[in-house]
C-alpha atoms as a PDB file:
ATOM      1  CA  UNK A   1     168.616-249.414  36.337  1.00  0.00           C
ATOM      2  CA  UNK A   2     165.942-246.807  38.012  1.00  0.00           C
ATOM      3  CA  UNK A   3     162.516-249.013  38.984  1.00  0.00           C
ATOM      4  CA  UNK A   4     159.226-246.746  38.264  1.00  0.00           C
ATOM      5  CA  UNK A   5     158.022-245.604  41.586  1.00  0.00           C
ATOM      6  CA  UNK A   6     161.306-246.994  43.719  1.00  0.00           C
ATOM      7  CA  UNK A   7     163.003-242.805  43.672  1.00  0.00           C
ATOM      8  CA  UNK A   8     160.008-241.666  45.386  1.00  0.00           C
ATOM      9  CA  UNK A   9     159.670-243.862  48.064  1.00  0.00           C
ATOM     10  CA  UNK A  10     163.252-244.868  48.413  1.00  0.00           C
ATOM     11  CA  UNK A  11     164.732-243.154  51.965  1.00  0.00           C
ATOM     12  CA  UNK A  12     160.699-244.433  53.204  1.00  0.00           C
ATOM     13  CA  UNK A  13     161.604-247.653  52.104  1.00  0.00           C
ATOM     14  CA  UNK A  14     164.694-247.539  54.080  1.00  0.00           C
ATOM     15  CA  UNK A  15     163.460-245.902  57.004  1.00  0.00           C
ATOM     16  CA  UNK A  16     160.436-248.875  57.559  1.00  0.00           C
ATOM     17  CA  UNK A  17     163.253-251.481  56.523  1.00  0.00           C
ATOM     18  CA  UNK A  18     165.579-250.421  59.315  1.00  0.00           C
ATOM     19  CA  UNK A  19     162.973-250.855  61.922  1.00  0.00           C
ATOM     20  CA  UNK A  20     160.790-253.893  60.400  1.00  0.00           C
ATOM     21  CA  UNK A  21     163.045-255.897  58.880  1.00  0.00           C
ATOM     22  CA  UNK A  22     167.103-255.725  59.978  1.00  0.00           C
ATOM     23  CA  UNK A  23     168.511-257.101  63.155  1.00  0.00           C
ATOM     24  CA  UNK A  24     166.306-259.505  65.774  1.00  0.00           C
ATOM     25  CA  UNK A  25     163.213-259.999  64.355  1.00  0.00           C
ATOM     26  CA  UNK A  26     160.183-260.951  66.503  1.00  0.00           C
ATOM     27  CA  UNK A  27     156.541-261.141  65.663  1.00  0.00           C
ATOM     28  CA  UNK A  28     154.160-258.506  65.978  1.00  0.00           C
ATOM     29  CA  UNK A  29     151.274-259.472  66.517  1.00  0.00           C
ATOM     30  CA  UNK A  30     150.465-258.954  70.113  1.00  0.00           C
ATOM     31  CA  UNK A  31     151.160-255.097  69.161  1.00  0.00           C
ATOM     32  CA  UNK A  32     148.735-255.807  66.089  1.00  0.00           C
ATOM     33  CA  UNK A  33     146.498-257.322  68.630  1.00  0.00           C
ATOM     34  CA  UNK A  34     146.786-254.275  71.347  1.00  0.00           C
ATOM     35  CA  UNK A  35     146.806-251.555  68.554  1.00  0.00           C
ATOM     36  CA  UNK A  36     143.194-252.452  67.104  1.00  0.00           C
ATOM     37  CA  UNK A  37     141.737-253.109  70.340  1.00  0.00           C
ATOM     38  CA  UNK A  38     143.026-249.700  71.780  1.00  0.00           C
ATOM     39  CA  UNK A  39     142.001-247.795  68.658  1.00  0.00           C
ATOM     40  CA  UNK A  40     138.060-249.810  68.386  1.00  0.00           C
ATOM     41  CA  UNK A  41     137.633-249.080  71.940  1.00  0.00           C
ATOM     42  CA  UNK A  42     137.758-245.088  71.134  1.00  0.00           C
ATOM     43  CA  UNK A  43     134.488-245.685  68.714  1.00  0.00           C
ATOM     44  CA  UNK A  44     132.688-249.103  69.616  1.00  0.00           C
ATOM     45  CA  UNK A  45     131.979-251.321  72.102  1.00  0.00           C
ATOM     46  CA  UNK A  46     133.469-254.637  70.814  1.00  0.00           C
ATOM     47  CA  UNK A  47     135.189-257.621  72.307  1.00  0.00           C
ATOM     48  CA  UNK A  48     137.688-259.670  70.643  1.00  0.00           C
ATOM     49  CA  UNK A  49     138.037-263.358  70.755  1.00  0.00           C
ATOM     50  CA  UNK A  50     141.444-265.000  70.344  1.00  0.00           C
ATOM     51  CA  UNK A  51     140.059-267.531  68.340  1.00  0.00           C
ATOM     52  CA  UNK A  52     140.627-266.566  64.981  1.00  0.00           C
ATOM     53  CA  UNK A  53     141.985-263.141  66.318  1.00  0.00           C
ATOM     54  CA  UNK A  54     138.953-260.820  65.628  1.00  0.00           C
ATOM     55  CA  UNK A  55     136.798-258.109  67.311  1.00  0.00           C
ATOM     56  CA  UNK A  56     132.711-258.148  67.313  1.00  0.00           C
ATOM     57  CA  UNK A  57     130.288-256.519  68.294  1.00  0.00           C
ATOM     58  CA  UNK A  58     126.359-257.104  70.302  1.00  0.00           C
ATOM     59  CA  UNK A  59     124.133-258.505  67.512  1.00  0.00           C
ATOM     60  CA  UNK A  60     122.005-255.691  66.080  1.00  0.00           C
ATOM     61  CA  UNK A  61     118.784-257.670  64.904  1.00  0.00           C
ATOM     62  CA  UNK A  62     120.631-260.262  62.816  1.00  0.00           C
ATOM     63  CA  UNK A  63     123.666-258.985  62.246  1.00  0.00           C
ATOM     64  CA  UNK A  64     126.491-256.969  63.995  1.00  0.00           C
ATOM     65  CA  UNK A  65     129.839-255.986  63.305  1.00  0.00           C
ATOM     66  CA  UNK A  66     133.273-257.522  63.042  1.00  0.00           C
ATOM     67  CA  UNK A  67     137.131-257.290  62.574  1.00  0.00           C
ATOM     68  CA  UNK A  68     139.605-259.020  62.079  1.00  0.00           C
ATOM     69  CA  UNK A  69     143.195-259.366  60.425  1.00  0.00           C
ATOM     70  CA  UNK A  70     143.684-259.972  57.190  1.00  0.00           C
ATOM     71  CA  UNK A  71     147.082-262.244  56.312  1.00  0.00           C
ATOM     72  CA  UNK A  72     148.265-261.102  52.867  1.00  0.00           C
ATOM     73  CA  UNK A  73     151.315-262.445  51.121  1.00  0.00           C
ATOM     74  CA  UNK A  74     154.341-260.135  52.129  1.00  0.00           C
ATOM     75  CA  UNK A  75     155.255-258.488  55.606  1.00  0.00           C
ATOM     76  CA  UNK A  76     152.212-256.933  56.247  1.00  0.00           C
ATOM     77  CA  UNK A  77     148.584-257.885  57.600  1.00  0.00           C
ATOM     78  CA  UNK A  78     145.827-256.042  56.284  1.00  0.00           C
ATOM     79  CA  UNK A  79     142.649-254.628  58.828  1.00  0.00           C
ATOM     80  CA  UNK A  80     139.448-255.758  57.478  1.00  0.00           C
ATOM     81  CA  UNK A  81     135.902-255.244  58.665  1.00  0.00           C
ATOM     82  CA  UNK A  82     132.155-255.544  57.738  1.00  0.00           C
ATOM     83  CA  UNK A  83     128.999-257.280  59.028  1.00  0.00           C
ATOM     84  CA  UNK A  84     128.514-260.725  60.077  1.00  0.00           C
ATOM     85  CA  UNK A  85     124.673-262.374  59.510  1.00  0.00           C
ATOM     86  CA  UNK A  86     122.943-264.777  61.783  1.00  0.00           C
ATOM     87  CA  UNK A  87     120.836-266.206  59.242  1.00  0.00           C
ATOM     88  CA  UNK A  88     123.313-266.799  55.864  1.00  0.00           C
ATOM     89  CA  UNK A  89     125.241-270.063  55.417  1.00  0.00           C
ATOM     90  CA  UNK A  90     128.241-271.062  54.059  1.00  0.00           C
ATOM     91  CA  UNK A  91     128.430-274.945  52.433  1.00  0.00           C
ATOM     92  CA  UNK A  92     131.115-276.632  53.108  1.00  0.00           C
ATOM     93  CA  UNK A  93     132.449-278.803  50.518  1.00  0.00           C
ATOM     94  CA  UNK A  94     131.340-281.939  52.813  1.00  0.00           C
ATOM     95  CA  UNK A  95     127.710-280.383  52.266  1.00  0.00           C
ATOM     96  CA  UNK A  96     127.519-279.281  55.221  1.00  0.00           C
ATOM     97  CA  UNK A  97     125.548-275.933  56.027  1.00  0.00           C
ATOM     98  CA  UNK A  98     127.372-273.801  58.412  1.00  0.00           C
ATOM     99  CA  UNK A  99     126.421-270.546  60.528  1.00  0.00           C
ATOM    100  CA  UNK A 100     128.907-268.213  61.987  1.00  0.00           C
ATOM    101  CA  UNK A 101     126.184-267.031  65.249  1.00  0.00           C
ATOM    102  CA  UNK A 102     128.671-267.868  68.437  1.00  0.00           C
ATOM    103  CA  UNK A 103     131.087-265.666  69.950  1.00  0.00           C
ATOM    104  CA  UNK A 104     134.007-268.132  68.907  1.00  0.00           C
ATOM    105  CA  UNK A 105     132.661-268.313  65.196  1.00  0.00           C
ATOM    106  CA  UNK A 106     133.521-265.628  63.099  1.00  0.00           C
ATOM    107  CA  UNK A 107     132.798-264.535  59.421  1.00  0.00           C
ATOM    108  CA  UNK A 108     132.668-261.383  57.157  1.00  0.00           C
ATOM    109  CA  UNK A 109     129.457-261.745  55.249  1.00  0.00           C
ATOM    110  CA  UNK A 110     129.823-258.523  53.432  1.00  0.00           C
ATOM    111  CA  UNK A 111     132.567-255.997  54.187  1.00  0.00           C
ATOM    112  CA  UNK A 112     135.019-253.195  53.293  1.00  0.00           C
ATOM    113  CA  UNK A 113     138.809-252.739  52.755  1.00  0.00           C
ATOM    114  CA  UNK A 114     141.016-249.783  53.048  1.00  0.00           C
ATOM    115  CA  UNK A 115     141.751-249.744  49.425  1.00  0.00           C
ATOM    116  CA  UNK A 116     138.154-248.757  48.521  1.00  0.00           C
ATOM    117  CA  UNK A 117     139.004-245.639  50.140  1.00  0.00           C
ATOM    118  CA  UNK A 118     142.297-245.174  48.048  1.00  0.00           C
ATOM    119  CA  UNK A 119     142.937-243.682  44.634  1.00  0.00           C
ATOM    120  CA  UNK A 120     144.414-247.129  43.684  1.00  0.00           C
ATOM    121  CA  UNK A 121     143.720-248.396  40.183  1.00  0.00           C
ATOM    122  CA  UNK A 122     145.988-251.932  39.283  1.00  0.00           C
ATOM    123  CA  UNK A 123     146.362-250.696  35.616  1.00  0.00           C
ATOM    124  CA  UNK A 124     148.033-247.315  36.397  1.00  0.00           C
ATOM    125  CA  UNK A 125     149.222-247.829  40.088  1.00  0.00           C
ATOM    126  CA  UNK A 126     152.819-249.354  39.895  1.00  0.00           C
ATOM    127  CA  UNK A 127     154.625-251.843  42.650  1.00  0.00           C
ATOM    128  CA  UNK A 128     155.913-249.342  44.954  1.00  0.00           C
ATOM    129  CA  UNK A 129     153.002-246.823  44.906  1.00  0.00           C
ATOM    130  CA  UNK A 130     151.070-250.356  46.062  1.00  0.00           C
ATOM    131  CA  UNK A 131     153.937-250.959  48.924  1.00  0.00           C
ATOM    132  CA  UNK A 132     153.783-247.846  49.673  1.00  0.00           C
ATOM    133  CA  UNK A 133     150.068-247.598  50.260  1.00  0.00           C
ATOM    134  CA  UNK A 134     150.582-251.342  52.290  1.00  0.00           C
ATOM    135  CA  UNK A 135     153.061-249.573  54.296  1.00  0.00           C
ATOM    136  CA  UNK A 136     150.847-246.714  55.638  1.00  0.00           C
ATOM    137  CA  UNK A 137     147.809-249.027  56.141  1.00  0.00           C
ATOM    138  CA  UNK A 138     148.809-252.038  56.689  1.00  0.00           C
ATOM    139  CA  UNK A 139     150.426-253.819  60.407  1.00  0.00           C
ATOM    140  CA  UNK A 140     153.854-255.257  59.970  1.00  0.00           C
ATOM    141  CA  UNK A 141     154.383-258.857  60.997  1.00  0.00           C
ATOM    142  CA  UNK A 142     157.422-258.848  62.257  1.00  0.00           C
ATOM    143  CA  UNK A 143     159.604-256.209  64.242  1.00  0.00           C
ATOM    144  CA  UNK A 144     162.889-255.599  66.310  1.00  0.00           C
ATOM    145  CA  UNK A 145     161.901-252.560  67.437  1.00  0.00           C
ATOM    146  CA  UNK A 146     158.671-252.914  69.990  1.00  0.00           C
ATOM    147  CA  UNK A 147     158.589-249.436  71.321  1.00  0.00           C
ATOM    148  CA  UNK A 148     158.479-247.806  67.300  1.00  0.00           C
ATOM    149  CA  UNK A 149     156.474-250.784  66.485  1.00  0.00           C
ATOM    150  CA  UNK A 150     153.915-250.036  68.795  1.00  0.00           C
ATOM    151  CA  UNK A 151     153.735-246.222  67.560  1.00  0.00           C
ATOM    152  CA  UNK A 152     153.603-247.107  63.860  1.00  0.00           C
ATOM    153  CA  UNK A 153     150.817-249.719  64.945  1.00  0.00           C
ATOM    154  CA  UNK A 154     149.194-246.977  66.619  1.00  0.00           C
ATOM    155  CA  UNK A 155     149.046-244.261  63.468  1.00  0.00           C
ATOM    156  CA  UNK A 156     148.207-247.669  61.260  1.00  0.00           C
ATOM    157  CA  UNK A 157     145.016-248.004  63.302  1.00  0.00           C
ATOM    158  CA  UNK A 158     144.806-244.045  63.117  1.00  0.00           C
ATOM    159  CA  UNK A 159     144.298-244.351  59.342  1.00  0.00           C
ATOM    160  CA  UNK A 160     141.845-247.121  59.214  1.00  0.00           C
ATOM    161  CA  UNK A 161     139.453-246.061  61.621  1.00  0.00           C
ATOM    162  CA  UNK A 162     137.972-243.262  59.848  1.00  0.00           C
ATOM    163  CA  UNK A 163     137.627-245.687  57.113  1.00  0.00           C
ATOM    164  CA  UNK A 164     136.154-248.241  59.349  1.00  0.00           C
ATOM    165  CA  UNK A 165     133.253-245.407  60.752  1.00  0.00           C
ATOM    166  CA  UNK A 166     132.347-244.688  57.016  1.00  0.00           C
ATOM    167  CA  UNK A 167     131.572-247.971  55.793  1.00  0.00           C
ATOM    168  CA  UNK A 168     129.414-248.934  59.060  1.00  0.00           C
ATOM    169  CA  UNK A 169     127.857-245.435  59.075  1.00  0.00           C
ATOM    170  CA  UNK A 170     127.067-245.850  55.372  1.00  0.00           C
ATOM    171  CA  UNK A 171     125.606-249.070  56.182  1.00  0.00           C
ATOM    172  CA  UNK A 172     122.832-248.592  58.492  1.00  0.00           C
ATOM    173  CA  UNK A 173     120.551-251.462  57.007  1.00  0.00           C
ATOM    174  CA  UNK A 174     120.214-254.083  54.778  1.00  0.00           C
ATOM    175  CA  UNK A 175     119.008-251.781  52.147  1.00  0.00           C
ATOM    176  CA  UNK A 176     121.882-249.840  52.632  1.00  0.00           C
ATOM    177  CA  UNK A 177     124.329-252.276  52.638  1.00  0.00           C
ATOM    178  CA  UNK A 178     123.123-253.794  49.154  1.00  0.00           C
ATOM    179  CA  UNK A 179     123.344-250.458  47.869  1.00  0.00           C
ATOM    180  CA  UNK A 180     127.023-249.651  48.970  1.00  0.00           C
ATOM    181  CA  UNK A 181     128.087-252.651  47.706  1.00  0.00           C
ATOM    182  CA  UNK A 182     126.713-252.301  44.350  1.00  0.00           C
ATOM    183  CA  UNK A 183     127.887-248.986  44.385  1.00  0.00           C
ATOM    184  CA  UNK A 184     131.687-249.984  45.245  1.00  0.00           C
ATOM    185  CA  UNK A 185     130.833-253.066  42.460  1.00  0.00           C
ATOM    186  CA  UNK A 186     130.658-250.192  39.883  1.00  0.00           C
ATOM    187  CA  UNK A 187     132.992-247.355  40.622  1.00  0.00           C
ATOM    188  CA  UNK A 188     136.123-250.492  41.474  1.00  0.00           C
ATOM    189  CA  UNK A 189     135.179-254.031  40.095  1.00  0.00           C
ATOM    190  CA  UNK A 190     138.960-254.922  40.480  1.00  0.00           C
ATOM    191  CA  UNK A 191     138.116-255.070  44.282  1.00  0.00           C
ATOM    192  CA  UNK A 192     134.809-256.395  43.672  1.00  0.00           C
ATOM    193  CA  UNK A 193     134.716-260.465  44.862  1.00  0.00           C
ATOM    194  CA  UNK A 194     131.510-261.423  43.502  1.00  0.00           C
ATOM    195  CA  UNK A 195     130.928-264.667  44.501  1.00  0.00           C
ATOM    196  CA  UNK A 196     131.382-264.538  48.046  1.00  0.00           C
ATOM    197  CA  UNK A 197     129.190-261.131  47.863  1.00  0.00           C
ATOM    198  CA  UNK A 198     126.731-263.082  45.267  1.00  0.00           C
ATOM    199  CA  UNK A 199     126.011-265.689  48.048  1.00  0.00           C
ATOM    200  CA  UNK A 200     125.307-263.115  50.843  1.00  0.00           C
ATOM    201  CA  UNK A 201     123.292-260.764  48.358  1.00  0.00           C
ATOM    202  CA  UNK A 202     121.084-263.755  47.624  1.00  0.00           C
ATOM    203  CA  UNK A 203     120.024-264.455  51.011  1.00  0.00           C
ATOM    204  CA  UNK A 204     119.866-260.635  51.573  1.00  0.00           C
ATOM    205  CA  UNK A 205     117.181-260.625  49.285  1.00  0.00           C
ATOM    206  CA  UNK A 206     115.389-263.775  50.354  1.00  0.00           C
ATOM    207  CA  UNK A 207     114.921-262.308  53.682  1.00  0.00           C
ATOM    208  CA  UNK A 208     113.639-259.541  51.809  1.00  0.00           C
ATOM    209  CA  UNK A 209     111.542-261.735  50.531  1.00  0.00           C
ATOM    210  CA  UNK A 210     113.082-261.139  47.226  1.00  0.00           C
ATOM    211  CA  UNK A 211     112.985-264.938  46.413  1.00  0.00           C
ATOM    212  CA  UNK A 212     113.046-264.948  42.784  1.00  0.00           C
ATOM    213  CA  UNK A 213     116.168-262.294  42.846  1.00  0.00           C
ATOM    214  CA  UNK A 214     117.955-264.349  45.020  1.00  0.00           C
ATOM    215  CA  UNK A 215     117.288-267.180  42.770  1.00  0.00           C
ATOM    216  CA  UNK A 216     118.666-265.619  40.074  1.00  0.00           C
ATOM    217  CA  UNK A 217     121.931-264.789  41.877  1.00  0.00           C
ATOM    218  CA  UNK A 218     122.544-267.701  43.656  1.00  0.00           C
ATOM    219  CA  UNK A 219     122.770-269.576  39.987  1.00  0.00           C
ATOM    220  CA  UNK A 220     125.688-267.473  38.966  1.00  0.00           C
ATOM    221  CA  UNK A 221     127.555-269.381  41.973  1.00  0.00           C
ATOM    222  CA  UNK A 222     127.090-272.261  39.928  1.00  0.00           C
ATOM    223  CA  UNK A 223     127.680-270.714  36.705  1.00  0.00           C
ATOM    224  CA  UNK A 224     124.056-271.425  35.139  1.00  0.00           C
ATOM    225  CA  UNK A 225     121.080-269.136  34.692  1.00  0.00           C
ATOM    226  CA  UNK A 226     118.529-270.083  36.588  1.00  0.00           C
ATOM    227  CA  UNK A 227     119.974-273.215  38.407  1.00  0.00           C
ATOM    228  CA  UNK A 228     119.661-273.709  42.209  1.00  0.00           C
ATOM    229  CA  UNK A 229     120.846-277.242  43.970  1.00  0.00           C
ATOM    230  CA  UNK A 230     117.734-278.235  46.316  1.00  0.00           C
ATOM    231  CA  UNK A 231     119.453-278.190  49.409  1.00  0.00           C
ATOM    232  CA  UNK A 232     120.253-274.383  48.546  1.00  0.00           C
ATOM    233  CA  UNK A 233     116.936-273.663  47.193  1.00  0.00           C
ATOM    234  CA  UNK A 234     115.372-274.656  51.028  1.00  0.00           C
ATOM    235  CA  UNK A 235     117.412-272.766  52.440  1.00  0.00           C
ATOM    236  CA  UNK A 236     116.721-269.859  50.412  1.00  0.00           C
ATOM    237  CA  UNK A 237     113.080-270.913  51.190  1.00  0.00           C
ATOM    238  CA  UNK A 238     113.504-270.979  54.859  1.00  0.00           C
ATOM    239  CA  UNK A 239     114.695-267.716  55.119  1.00  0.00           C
ATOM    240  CA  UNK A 240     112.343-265.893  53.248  1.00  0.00           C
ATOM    241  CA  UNK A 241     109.552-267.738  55.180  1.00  0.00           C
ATOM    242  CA  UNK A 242     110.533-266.330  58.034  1.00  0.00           C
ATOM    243  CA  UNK A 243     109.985-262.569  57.621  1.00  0.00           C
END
């Protein structure tokens, strides 16, 4: 029986199976590690801290940039990237307010994948087309080849770093990041996560000094119109007291 999408991708299939997945298999990731280290250095000045595995940059104002690696389901580990804030929590589910400001703590606030810069759709893109497009832009876990590992690694980080300089260079300030990611909302909601970007947009605004916006959006976290737990509401406060 012929799979939609399999005949087209079939000998590529093969040809990435041979050298990722038959024989000895080792993991990857110091060549994951090395690859996006190598290929950052050519446009940024970032360090990367083993903790967590991820690359950041010198805080610009309250926020700088990050990377890290993503750890999908499958044989493959995504590249992710966006900005990290100095001034938005996360609550824990102790109740616990917690800031990711060190050079060991790490956290994506608001960021950017390579599929936002893919004609990828999940109603008309079938399985393979997807592997496929994991394939090219995506780091394998595992090898038993190191010396074509490290090459594919290499043309992996080759692809993602123009995507990487687009989103940052699209980004330029706060006002610019709300924007992109309102515009990305629109043209692909099926990429869109809004409650992790809901939380960050809200205390976006609030140091705006946006407070009643961020009100607003903060209460969708909690699925209620106009509802904001106390502890939140101060800290929404706090922020947008300090302007």
């Amino acid at each position: 029986m012929e799979v939609e999408g399999y005949e087209k991708y079939s000998d590529f299939f093969s040809e990435y199976s041979a050298v990722f997945h038959h024989g000895k298999i080792i993991s990857a990731l110091p060549y994951m590690i090395e690859a996006v280290t190598n290929a950052l250095a050519d446009v940024y000045d970032m360090n990367y801290c083993d903790n967590g595995r991820w690359w950041y940059g010198e805080w610009e104002g309250d926020r700088r940039k990050v990377v890290t690696l993503g750890s999908p389901k499958g044989t493959c580990r995504n590249i992710c990237w966006g900005w990290n804030y100095n001034y938005i929590p996360r609550k824990a589910n102790t109740g616990k307010f917690t800031y990711a400001r060190t050079e060991k703590s790490f956290r994506i606030d608001i960021g950017d994948e390579y599929l936002f810069h893919l004609d990828y759709h999940p109603d008309n893109t079938t399985c393979y087309d997807s592997m496929y497009m994991e394939y090219n832009y995506e780091l394998p876990k595992d090898t038993n080849n190191i010396e074509e590992s490290r090459k594919h690694m290499k043309i992996i980080c080759e692809r993602n770093i123009p995507f990487i300089k687009d989103y940052f260079d699209s980004t330029p300030d706060d006002e610019a990041t709300l924007a992109e990611a309102e515009r990305r909302r629109k043209e692909k909601p099926w990429l869109f996560k809004f409650s992790s970007c809901g939380w960050t947009k809200a205390f976006m605004l609030a140091k705006q000094g946006r407070l009643e916006e961020a009100k607003y959006i903060i209460s969708h976290e909690y699925y209620s119109d106009g509802y904001c737990p106390e502890d939140v509401l101060k800290k929404l406060c706090s922020v947008a007291e300090n302007l």
